[in-house]
N, C-alpha and C. Protein backbone atom coordinates (compact mmCIF):
# COMPACT_ATOMS: atom_id res chain seq x y z
N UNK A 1 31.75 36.40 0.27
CA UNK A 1 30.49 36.68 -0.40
C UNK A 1 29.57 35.48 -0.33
N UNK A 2 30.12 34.31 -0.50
CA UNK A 2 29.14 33.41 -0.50
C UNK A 2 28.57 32.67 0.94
N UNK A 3 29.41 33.16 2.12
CA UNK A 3 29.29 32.83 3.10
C UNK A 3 27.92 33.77 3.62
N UNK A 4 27.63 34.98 2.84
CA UNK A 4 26.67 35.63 3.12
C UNK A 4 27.03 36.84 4.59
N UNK A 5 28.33 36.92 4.79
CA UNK A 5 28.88 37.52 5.90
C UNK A 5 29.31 38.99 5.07
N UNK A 6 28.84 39.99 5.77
CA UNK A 6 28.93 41.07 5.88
C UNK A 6 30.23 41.87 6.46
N UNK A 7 31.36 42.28 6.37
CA UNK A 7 32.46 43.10 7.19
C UNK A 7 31.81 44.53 7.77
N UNK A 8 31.95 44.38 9.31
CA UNK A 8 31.42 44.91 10.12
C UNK A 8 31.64 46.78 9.45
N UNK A 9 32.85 46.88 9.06
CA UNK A 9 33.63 47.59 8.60
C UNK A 9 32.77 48.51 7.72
N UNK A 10 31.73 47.72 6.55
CA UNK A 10 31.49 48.22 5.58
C UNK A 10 29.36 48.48 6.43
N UNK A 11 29.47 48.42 7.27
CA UNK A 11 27.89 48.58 8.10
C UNK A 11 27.92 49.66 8.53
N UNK A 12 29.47 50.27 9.09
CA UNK A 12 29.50 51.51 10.01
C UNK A 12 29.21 53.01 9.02
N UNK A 13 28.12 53.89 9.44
CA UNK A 13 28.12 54.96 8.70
C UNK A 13 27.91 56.10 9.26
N UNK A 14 27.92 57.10 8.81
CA UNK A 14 27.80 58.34 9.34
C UNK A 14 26.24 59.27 9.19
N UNK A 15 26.01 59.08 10.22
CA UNK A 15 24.35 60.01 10.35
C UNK A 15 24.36 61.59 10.20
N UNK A 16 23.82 62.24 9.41
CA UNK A 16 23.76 63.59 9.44
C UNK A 16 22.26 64.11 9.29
N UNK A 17 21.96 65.50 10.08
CA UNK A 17 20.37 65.21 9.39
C UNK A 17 20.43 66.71 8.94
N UNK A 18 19.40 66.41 8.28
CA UNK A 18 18.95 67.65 6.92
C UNK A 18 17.79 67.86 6.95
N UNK A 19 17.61 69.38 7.22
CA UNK A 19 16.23 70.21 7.55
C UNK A 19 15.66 69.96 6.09
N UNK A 20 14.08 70.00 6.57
CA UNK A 20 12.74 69.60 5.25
C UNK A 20 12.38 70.55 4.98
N UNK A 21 12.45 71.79 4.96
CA UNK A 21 12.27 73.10 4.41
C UNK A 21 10.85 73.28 5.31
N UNK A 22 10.91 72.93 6.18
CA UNK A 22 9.01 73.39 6.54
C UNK A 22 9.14 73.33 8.25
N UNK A 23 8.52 73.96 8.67
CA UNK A 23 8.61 74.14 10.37
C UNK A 23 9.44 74.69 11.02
N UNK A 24 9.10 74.44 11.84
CA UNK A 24 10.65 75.28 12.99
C UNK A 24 11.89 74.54 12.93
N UNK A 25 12.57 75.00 13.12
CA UNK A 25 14.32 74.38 12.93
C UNK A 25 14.54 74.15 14.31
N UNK A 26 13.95 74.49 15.12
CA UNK A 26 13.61 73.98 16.54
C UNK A 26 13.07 72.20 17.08
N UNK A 27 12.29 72.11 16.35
CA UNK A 27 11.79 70.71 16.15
C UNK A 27 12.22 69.43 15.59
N UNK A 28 12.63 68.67 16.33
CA UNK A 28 13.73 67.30 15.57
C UNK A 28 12.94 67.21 14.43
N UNK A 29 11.46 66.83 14.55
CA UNK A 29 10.25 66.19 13.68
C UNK A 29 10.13 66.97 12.19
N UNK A 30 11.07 68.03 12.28
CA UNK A 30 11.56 68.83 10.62
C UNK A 30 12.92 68.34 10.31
N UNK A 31 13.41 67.53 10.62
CA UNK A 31 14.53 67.34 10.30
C UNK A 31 14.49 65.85 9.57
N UNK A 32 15.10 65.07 9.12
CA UNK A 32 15.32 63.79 8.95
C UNK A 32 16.45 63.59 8.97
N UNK A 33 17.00 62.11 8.80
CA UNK A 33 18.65 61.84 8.81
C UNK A 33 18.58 60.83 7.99
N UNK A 34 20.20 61.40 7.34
CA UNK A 34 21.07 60.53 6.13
C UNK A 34 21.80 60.13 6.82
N UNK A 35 22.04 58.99 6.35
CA UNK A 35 23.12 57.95 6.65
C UNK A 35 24.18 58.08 5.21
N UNK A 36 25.37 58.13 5.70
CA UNK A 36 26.22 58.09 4.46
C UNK A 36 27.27 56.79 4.79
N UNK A 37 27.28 56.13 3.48
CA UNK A 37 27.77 54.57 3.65
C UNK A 37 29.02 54.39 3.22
N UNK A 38 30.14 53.91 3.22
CA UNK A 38 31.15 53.76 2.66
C UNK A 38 31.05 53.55 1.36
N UNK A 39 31.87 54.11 0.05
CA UNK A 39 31.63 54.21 -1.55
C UNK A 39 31.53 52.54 -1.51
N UNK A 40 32.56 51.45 -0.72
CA UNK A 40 32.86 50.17 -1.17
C UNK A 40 31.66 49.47 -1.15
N UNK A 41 30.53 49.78 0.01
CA UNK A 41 29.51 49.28 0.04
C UNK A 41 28.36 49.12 -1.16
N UNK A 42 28.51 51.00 -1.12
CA UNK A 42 27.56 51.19 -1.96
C UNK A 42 27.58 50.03 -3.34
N UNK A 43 29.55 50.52 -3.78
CA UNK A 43 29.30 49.39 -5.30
C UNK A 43 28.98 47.94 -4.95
N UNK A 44 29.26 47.73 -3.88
CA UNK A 44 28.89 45.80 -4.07
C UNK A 44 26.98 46.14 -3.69
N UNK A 45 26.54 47.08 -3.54
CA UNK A 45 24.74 46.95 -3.69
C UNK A 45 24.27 47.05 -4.63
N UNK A 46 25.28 47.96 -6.08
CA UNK A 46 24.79 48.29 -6.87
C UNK A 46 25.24 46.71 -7.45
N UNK A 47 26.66 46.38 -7.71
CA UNK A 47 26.73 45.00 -8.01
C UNK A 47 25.95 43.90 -7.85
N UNK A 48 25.10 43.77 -6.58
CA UNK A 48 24.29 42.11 -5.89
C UNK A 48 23.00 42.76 -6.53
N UNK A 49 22.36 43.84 -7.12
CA UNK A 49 21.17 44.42 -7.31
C UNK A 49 21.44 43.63 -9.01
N UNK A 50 22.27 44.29 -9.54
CA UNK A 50 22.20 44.13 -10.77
C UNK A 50 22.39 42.33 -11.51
N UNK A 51 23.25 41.53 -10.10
CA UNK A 51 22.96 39.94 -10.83
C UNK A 51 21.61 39.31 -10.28
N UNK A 52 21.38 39.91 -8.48
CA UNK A 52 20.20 39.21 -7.92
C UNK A 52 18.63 39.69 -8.67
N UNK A 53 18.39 40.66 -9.05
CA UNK A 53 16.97 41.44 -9.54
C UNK A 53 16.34 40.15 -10.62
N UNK A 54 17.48 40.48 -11.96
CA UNK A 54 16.85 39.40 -12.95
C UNK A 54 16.64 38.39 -12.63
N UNK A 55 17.15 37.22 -11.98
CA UNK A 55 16.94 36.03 -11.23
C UNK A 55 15.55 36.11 -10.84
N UNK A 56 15.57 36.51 -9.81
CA UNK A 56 14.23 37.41 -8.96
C UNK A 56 12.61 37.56 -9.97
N UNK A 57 13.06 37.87 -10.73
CA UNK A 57 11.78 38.73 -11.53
C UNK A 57 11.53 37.17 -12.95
N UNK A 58 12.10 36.22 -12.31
CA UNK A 58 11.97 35.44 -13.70
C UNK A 58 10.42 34.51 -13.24
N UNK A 59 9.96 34.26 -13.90
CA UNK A 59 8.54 33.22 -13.37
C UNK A 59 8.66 32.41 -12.65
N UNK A 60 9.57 31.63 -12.87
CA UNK A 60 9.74 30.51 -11.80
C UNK A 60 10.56 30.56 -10.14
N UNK A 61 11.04 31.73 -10.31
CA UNK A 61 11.35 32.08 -8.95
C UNK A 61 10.45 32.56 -8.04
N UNK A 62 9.30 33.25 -8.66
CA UNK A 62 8.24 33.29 -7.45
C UNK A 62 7.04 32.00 -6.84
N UNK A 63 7.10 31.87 -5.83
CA UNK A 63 6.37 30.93 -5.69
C UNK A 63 4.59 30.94 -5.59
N UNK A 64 4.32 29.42 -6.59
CA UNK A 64 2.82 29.32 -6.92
C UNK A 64 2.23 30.29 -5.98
N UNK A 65 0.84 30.73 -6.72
CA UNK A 65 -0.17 31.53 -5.89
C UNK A 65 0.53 32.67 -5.01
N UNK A 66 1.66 33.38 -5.60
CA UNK A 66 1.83 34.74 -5.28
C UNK A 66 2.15 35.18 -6.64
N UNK A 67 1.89 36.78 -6.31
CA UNK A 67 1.81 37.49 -7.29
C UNK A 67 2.95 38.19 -7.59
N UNK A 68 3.72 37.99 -8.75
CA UNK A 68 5.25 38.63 -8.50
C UNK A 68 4.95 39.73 -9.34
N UNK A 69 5.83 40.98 -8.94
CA UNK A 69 6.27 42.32 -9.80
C UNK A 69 6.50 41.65 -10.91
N UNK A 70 6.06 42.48 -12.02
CA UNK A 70 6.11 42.97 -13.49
C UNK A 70 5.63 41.42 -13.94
N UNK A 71 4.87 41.01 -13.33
CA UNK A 71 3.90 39.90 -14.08
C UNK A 71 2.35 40.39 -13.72
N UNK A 72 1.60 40.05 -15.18
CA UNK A 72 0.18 40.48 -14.71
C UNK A 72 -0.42 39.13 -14.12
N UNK A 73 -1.75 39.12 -13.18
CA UNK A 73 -2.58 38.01 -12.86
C UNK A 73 -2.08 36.74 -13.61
N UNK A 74 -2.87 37.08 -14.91
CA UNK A 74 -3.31 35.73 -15.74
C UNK A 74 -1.98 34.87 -16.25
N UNK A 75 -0.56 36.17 -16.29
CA UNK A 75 0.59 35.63 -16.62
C UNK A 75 1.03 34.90 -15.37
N UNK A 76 1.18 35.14 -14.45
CA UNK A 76 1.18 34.99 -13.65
C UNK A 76 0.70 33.55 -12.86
N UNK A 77 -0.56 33.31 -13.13
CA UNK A 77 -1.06 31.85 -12.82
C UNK A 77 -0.82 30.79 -14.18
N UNK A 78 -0.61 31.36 -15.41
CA UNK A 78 -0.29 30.74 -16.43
C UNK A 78 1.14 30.03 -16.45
N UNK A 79 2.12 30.99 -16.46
CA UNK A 79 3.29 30.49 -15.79
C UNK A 79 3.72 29.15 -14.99
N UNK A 80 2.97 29.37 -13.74
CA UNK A 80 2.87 28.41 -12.94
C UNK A 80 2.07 27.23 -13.43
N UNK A 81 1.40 26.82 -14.10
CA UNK A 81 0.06 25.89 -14.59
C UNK A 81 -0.99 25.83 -14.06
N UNK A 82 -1.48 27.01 -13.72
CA UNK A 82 -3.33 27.51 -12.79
C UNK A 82 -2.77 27.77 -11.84
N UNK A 83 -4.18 27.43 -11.31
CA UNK A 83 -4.13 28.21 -9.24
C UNK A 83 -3.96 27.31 -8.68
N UNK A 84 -2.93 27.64 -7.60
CA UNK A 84 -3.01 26.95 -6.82
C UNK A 84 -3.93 26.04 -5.73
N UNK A 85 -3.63 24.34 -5.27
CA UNK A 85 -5.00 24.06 -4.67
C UNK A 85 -4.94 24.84 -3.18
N UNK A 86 -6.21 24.84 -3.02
CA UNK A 86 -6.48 25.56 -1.74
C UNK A 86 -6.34 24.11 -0.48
């Protein structure tokens, strides 16, 4: 995990596609495709979502003069101590 390495194992998935209720069933361009992922994957996304997000969303993790999710403007440059120099 901390090596940031992925098991090839848990990448491989299965494509299926599923008609959109509209057009000809003739036409790929009505269809789309699911990918279905191994369950093990899924929980370590739901796991790295749920410690990495809060980190993420805290003030000081975004950097000066960008605008991060669920901060407004003024919080936002306040946080940081003004605007950044140009």
């Amino acid at each position: 995990m901390s090596s940031g390495y992925v098991p090839e194992c848990l990448k491989i998935g299965s494509v299926t596609t599923v008609y959109k209720n509209k057009g000809s069933r003739n036409e790929a361009s009505n269809f789309r495709g699911i990918t279905v992922l191994p369950v093990t994957e899924k929980i370590l996304e739901i796991v790295l979502k749920q410690r990495i997000v809060p980190t993420l969303e805290k003030p000081e993790c975004c950097p000066a003069g960008v605008h991060c999710q669920n901060l407004t403007t003024s919080r936002s440059v306040d946080s940081r101590g003004g605007f950044p120099r140009v």
